[in-house]
C-alpha atoms as a PDB file:
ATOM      1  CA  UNK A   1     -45.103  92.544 -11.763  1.00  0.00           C
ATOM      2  CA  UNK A   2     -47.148  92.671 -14.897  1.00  0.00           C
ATOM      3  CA  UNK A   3     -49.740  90.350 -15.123  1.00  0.00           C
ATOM      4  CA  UNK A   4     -49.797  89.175 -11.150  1.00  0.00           C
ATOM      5  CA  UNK A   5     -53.091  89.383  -9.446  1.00  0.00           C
ATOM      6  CA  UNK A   6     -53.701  91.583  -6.119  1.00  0.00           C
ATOM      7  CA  UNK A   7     -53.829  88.434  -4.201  1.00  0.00           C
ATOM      8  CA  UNK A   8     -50.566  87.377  -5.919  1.00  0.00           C
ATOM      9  CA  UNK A   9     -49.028  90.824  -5.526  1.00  0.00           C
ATOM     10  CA  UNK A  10     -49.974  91.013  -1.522  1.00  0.00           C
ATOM     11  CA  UNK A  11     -48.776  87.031  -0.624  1.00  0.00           C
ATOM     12  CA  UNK A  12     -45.423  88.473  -2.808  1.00  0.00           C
ATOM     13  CA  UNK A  13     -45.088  91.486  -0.286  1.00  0.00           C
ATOM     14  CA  UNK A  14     -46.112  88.769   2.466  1.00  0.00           C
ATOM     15  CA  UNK A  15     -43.057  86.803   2.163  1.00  0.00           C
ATOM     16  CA  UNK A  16     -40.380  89.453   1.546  1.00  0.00           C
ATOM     17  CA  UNK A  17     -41.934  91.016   4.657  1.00  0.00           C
ATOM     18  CA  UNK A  18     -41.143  87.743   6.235  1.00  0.00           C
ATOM     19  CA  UNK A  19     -37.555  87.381   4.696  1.00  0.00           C
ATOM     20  CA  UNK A  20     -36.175  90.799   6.035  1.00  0.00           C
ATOM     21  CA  UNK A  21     -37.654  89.877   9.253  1.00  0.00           C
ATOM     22  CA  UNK A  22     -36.033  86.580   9.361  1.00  0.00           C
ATOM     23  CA  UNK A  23     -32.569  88.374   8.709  1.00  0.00           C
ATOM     24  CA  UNK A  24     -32.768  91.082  10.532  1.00  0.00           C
ATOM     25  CA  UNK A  25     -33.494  88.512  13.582  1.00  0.00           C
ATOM     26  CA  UNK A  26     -30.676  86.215  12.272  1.00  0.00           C
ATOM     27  CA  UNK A  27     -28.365  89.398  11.669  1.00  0.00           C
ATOM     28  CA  UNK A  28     -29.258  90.864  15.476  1.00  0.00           C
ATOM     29  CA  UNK A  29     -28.554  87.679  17.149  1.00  0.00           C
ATOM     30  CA  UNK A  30     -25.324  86.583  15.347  1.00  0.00           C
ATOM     31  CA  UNK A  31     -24.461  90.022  16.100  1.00  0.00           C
ATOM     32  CA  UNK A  32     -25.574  89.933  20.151  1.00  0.00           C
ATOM     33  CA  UNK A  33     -23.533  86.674  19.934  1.00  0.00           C
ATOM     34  CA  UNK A  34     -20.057  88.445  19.090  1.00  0.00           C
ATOM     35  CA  UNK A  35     -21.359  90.684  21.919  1.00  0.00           C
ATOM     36  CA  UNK A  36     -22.180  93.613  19.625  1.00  0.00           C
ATOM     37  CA  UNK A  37     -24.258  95.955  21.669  1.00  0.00           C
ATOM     38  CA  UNK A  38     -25.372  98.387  19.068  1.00  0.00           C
ATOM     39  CA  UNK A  39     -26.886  98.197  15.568  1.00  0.00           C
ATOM     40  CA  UNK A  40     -27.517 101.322  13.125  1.00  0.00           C
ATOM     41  CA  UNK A  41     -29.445 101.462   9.966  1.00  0.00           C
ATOM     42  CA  UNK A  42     -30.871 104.274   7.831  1.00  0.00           C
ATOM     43  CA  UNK A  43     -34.376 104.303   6.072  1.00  0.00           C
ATOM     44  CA  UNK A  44     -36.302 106.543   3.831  1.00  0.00           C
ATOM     45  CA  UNK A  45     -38.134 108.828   6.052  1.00  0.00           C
ATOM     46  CA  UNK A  46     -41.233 108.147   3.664  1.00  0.00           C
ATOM     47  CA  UNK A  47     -40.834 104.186   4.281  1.00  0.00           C
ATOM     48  CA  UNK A  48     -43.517 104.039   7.582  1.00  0.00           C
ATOM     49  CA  UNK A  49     -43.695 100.741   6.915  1.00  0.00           C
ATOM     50  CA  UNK A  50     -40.230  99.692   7.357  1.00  0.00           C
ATOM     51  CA  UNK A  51     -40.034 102.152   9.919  1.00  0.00           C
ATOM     52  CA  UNK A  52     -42.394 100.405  11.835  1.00  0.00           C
ATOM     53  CA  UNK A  53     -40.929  97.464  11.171  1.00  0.00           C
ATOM     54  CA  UNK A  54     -37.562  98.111  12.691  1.00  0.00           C
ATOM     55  CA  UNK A  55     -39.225  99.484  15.662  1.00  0.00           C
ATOM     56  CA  UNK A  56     -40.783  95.915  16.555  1.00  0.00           C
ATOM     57  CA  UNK A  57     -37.076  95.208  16.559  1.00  0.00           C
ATOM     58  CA  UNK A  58     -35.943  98.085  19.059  1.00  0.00           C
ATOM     59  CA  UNK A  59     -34.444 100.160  16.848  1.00  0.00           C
ATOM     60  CA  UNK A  60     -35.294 103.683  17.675  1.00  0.00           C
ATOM     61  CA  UNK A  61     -35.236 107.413  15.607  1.00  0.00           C
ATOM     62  CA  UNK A  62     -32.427 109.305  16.632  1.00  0.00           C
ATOM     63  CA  UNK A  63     -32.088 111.692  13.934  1.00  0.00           C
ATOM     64  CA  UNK A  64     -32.593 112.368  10.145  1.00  0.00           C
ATOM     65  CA  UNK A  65     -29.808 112.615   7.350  1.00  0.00           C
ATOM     66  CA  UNK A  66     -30.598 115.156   5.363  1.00  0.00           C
ATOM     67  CA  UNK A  67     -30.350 114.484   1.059  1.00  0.00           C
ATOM     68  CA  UNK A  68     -29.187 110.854   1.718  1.00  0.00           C
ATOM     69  CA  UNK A  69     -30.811 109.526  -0.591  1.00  0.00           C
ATOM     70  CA  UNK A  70     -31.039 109.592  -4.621  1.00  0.00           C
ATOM     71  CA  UNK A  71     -33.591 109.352  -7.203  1.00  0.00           C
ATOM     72  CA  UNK A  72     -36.029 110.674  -5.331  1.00  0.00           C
ATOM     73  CA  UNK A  73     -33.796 112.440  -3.264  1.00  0.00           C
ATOM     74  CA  UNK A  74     -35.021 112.097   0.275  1.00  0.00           C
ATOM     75  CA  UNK A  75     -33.419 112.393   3.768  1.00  0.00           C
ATOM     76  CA  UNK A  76     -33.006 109.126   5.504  1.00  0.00           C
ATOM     77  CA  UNK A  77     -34.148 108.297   9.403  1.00  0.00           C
ATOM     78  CA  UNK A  78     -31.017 107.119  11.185  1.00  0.00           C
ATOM     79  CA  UNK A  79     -32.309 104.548  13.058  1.00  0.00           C
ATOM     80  CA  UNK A  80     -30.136 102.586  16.494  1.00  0.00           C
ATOM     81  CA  UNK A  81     -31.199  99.214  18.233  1.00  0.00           C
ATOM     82  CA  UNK A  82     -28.638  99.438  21.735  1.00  0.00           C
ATOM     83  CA  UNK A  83     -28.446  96.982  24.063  1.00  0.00           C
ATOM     84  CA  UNK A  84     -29.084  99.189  27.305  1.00  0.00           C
ATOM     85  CA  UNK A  85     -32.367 100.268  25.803  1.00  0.00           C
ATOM     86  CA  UNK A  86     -34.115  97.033  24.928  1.00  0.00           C
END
């Protein structure tokens, strides 16, 4: 974002931090609703933060896909939020 302070840059990461959040809630509950008892996502394996993220959420690592990812290529966590384990 050229021109965009480090204040700026950090409340910007602030609220799209609090966006994903706010749909991955929405997302989990609609889902929990229709009685869906598992949820799976993948994520770079170099993204801690959204790694962390998802954790907060009870998703857990259960394995890595290797070359899943393009340009850079990079394997992918596979990441599962179950019922039973939350």
């Amino acid at each position: 974002m050229p021109g965009q302070s480090a204040s700026g840059r950090r409340r910007s990461k602030a609220y799209a931090r609090l966006f994903v959040q706010a749909l991955l809630q929405a997302l989990i509950a609609h889902g929990e609703a229709r009685r869906i008892a598992a949820f799976t996502l993948e994520v770079r394996v170099s993204n801690a933060a959204a790694i962390h993220m998802y954790e907060k959420f009870g998703f857990l690592s259960e394995g890595i896909r290797p070359g899943f990812y393009e340009r850079p290529r990079e394997d992918a966590v596979i990441m599962w939020r179950r019922q039973d384990k939350i």
